[in-house]
Protein backbone atom coordinates (compact mmCIF):
# COMPACT_ATOMS: atom_id res chain seq x y z
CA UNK A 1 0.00 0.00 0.00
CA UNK A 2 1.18 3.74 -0.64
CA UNK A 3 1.31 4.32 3.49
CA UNK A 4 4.10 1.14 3.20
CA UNK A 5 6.10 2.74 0.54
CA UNK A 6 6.24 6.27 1.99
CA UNK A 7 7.16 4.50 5.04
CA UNK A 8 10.13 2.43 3.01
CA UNK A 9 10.96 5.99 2.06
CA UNK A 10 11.54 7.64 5.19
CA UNK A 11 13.83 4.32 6.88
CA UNK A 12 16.04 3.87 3.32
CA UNK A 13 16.55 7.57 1.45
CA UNK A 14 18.98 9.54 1.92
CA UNK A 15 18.34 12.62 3.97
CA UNK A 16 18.84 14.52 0.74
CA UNK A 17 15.98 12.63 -1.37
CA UNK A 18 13.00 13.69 -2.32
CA UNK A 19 10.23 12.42 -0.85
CA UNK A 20 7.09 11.25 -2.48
CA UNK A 21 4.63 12.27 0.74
CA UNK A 22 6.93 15.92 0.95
CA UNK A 23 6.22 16.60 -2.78
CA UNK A 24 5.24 20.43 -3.57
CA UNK A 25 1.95 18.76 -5.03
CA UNK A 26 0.22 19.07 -8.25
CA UNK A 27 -1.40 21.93 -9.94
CA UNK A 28 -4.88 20.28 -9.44
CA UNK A 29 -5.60 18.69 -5.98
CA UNK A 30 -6.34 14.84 -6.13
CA UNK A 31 -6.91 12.29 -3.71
CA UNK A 32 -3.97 9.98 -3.10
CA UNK A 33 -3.75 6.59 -4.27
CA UNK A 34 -4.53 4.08 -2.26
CA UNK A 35 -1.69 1.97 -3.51
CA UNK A 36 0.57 3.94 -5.68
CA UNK A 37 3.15 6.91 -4.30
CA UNK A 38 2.65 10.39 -5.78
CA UNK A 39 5.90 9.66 -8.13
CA UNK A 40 4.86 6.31 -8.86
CA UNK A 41 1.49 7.62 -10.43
CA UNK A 42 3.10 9.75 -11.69
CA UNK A 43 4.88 7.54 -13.52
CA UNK A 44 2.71 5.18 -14.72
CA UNK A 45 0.53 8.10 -16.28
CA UNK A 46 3.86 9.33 -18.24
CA UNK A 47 4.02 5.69 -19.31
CA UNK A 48 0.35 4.94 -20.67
CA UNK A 49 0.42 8.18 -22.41
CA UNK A 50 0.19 8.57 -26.12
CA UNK A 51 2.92 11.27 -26.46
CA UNK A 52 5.00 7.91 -24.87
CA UNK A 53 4.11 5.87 -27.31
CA UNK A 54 4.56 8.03 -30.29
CA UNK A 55 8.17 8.38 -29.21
CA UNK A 56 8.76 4.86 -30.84
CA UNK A 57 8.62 6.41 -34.19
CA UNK A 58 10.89 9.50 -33.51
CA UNK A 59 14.43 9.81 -34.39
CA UNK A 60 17.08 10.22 -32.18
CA UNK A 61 20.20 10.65 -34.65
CA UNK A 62 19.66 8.73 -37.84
CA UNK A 63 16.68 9.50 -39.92
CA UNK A 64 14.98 6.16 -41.41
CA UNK A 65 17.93 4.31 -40.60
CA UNK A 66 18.13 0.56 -42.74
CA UNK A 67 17.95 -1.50 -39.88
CA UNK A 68 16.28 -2.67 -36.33
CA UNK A 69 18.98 -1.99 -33.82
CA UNK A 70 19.44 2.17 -34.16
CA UNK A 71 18.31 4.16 -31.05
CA UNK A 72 14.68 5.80 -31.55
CA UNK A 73 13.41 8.68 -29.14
CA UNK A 74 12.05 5.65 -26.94
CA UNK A 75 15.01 3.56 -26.61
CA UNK A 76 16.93 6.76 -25.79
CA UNK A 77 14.57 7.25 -23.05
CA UNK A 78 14.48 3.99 -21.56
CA UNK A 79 18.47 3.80 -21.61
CA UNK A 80 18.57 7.23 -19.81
CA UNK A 81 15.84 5.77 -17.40
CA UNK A 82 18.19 2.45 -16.67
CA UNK A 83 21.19 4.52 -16.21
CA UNK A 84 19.44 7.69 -14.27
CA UNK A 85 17.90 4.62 -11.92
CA UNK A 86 21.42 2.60 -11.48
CA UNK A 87 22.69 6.30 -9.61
CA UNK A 88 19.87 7.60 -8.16
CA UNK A 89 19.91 3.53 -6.14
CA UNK A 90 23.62 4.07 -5.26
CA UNK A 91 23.27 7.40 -4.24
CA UNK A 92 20.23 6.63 -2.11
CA UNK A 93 17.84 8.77 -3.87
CA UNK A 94 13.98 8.72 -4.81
CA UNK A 95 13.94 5.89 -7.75
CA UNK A 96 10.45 6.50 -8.61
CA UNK A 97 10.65 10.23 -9.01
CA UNK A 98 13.83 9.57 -10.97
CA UNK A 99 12.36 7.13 -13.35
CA UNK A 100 9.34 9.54 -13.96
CA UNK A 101 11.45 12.06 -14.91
CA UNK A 102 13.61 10.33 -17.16
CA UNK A 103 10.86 8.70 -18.79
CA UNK A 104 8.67 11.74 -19.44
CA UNK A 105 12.33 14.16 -20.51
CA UNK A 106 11.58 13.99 -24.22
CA UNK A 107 7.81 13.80 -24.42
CA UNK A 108 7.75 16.65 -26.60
CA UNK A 109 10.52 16.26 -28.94
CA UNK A 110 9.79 16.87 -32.83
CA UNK A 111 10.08 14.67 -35.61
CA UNK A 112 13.64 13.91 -37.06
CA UNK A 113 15.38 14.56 -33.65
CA UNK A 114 16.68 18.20 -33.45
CA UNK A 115 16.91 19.03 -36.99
CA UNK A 116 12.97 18.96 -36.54
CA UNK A 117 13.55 21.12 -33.62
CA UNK A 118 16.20 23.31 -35.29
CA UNK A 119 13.58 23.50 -37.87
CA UNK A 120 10.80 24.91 -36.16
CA UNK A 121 12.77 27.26 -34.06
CA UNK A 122 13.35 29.21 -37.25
CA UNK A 123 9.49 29.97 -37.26
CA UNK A 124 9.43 29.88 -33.62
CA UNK A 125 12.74 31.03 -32.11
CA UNK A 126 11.80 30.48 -28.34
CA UNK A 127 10.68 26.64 -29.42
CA UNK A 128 12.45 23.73 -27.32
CA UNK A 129 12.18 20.59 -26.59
CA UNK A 130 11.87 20.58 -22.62
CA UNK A 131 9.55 23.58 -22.48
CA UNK A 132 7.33 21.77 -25.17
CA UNK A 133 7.79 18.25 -22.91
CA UNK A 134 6.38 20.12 -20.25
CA UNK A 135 3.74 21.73 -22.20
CA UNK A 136 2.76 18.48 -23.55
CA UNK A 137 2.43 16.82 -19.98
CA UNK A 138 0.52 19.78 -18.66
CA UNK A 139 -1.48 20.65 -21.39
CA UNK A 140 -1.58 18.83 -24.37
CA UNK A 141 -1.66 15.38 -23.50
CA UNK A 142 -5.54 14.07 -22.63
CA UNK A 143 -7.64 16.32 -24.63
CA UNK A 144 -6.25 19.95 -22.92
CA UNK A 145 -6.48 17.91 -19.38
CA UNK A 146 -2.60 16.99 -19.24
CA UNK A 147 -1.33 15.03 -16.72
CA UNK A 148 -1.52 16.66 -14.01
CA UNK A 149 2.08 15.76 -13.00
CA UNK A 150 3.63 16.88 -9.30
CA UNK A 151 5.83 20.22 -9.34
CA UNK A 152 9.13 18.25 -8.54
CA UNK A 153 8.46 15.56 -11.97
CA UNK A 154 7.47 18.65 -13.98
CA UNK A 155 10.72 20.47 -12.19
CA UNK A 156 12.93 17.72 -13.64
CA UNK A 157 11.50 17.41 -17.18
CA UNK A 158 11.39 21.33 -17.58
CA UNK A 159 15.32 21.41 -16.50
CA UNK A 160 16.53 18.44 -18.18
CA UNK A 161 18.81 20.54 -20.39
CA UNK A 162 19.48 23.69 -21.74
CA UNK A 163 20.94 26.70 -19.03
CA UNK A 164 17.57 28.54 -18.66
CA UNK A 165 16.26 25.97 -16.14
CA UNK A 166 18.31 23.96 -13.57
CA UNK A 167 16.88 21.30 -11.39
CA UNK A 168 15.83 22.11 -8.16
CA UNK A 169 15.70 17.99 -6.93
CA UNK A 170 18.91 15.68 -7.04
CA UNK A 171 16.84 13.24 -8.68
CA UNK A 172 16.45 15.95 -11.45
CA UNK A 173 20.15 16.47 -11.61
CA UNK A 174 20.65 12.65 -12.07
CA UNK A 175 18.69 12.54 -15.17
CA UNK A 176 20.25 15.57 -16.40
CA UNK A 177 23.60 14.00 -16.63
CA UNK A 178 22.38 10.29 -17.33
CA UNK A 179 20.90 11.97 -20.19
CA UNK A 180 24.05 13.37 -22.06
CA UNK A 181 25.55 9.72 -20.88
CA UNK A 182 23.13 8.04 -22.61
CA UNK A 183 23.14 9.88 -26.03
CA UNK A 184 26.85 10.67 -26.13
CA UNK A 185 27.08 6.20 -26.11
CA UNK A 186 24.52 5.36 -27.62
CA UNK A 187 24.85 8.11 -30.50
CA UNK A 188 28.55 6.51 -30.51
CA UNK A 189 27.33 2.94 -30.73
CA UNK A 190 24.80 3.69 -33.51
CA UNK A 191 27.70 5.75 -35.68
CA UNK A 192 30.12 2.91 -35.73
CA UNK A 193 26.82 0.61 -36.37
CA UNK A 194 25.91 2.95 -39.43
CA UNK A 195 29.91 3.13 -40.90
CA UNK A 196 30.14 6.75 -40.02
CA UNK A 197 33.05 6.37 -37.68
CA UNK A 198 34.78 3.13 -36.49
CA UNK A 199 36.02 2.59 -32.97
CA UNK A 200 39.49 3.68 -33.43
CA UNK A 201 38.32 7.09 -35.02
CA UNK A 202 37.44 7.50 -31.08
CA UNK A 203 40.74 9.69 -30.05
CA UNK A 204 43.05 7.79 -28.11
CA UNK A 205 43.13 9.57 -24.81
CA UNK A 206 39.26 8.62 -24.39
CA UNK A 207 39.74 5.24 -25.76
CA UNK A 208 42.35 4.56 -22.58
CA UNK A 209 40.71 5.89 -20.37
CA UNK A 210 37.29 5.22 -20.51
CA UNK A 211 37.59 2.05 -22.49
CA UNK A 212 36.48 0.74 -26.03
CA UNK A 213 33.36 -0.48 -25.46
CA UNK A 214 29.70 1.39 -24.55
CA UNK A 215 29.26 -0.58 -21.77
CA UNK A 216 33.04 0.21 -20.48
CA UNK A 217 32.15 4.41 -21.06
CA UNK A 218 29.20 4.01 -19.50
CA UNK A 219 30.72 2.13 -16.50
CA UNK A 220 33.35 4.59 -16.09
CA UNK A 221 31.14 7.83 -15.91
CA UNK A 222 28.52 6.13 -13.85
CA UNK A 223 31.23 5.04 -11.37
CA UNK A 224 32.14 8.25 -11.12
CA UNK A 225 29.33 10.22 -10.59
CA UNK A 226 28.71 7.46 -7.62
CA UNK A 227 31.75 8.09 -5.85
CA UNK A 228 32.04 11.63 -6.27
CA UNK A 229 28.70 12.48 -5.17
CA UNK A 230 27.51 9.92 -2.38
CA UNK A 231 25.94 12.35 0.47
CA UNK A 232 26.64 15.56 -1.21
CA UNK A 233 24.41 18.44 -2.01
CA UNK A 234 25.29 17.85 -5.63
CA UNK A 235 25.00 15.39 -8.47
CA UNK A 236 28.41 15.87 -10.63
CA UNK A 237 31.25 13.82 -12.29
CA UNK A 238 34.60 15.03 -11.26
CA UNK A 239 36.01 17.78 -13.46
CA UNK A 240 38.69 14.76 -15.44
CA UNK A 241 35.40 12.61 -16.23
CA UNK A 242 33.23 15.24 -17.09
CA UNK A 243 36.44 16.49 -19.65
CA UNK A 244 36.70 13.47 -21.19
CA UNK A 245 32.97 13.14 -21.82
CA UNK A 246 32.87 16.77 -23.02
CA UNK A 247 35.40 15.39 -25.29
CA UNK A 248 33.65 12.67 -26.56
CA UNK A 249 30.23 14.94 -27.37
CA UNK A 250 32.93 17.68 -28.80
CA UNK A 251 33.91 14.83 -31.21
CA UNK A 252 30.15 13.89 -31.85
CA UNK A 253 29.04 17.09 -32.99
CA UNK A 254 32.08 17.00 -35.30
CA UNK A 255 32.07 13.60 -37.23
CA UNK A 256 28.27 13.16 -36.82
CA UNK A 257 25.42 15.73 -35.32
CA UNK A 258 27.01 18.61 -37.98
CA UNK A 259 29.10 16.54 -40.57
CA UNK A 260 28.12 16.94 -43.98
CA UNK A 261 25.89 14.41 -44.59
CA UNK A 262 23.73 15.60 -41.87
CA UNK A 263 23.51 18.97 -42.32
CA UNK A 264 22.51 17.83 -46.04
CA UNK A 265 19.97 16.01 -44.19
CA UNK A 266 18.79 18.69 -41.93
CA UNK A 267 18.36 20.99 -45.13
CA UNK A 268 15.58 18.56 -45.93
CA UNK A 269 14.22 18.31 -42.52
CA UNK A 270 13.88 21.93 -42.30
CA UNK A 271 11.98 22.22 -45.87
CA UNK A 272 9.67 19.38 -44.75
CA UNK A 273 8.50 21.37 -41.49
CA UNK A 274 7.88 24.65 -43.14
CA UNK A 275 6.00 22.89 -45.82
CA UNK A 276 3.92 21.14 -43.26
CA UNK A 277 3.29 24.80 -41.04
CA UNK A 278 2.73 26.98 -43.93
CA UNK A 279 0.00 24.30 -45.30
CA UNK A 280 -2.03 23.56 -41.79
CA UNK A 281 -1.29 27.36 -41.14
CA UNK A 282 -3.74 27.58 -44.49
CA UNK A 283 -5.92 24.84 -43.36
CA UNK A 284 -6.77 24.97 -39.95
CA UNK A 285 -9.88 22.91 -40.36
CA UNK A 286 -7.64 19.86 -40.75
CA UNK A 287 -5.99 19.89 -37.05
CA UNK A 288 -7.17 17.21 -34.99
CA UNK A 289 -10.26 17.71 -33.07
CA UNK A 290 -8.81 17.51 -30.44
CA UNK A 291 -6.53 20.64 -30.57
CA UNK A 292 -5.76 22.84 -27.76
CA UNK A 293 -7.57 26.06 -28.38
CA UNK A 294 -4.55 28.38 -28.90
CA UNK A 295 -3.20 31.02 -31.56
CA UNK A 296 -3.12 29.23 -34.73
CA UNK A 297 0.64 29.18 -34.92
CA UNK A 298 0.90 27.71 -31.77
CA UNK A 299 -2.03 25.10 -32.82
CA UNK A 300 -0.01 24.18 -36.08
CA UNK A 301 3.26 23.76 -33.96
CA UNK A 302 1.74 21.24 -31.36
CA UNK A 303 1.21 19.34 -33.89
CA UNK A 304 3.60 18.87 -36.07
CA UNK A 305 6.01 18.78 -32.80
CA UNK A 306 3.65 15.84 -32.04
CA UNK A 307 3.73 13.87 -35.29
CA UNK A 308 6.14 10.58 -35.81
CA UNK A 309 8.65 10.34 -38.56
CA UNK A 310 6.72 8.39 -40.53
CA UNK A 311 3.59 10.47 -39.52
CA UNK A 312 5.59 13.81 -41.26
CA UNK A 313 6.53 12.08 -44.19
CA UNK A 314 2.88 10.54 -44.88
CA UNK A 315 1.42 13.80 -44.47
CA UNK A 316 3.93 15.86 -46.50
CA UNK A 317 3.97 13.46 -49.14
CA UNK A 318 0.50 14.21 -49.64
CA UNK A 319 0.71 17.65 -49.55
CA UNK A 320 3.84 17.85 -52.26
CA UNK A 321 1.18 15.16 -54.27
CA UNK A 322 -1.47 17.92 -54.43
CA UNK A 323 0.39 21.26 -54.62
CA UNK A 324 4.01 20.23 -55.38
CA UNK A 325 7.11 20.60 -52.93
């Protein structure tokens, strides 16, 4: 019952954890589940929504890749939520609250990863991807209901990256970082996978130290956030580990995120979404009925920030089919 797992959390957290029965609450009073914590509901809601689901069918670096095994947007956030978990457990921390963030981080990430998002911030300058995460969670999801998330969940999702936001829970810090783990690996594993870069294109200095292998990287930063932050009032890597993985994202953006063949890619992205906006822009009739009453601009941009890959193509496809590209 939830009375035996608030009581788990006051005899095993750390001090410094968040607790589900402290929580800041939601924006909309609700009773309290009879079984579930506030975090784990949370959770669970995150999980069963449809802005989850859809993330299956989002890129995270390789658009329409040929083959199974490349990340998506979903298997991105499931590795951040294994490796945000594995700390927050070492460290003592609220699990549940940690997993809800990490799962709900990139709820409202575009299409095509952030070329989509790069794309849409040139109609929308203040666009990006956390503030539209939280948007979808507290707005958009469940007809214009939301989700109705507690203020520390909506806390970490809002501050999982960027500099405008920073997160005011150490369970929001721990995804933060497990996030640019995850994606700096991953991204890493899926480039040698591709034939963009082999292992030994990895410079040597990161190679030795932090090993060959994605499990070995991961290994070595998660180790080291463990042992440099057990019962502090901070969640950090030590300045060497947090070099080298600076490094390794350095060399990323480099030989993959901006290399040639993706910014040939992104050129198309980019035409796609303004082709999409300046069409539903014209046809407002064809947004979902569901649509959050909002400025039409804003309408059109929920949702073609919501839309799948596949989703985009279908629907610009038609579009170039009637009126040309």
């Amino acid at each position: 019952m939830r009375e035996d797992w608030e009581q788990i959390e006051r005899d095993y957290l750390s001090p410094q954890a968040a607790k589900s029965y402290g929580s800041k609450g939601r924006k909309r009073a609700e009773e309290p589940c009879p079984i579930r914590t506030e975090y784990q509901r949370d959770r669970d809601r995150i999980l069963h929504c449809k802005a989850f689901r859809r993330l299956k069918h989002k890129t995270q670096v390789f658009i329409a890749p040929e083959g199974d095994h490349y990340r998506t947007r979903l298997t991105h956030t499931l590795e951040v939520a294994q490796i945000a978990r594995t700390i927050a457990r070492a460290l003592r921390l609220n699990e549940d609250l940690t997993e809800a963030i990490a799962l709900g981080h990139d709820l409202g990430h575009t299409p095509f990863g952030h070329s989509g998002e790069r794309a849409i911030q040139k109609i929308l300058p203040d666009f990006r991807h956390n503030k539209h995460s939280l948007r979808v969670v507290d707005v958009l999801e469940k007809d214009g209901k939301g989700l109705n998330l507690t203020w520390e969940v909506r806390d970490g999702i809002l501050s999982h990256s960027g500099e405008e936001y920073l997160p005011q829970t150490l369970e929001g810090q721990i995804v933060r970082i497990a996030d640019r783990i995850a994606y700096v690996n991953h991204d890493l594993d899926d480039a040698i996978r591709s034939g963009t870069l082999t292992v030994l294109d990895v410079p040597a200095p990161l190679r030795e130290e932090m090993g060959l292998s994605q499990g070995e990287r991961i290994n070595y930063m998660v180790l080291d956030i463990i042992k440099n932050s057990q019962n502090q009032p901070e969640v950090k890597m030590t300045p060497h580990a947090y070099d080298l993985m600076m490094a390794l994202r350095t060399f990323l953006f480099a030989r993959v995120y901006r290399n040639e063949a993706a910014l040939i890619e992104e050129a198309t992205v980019e035409r796609m979404i303004h082709r999409l906006y300046e069409y539903y822009l014209d046809h407002l009739e064809l947004l979902p009925q569901t649509a959050v009453p909002s400025p039409p601009y804003v309408m059109v941009l929920d949702y073609i920030a919501g839309m799948s890959d596949s989703f985009a193509l279908q629907k610009y496809d038609e579009i170039a089919g009637k009126y040309g590209r």
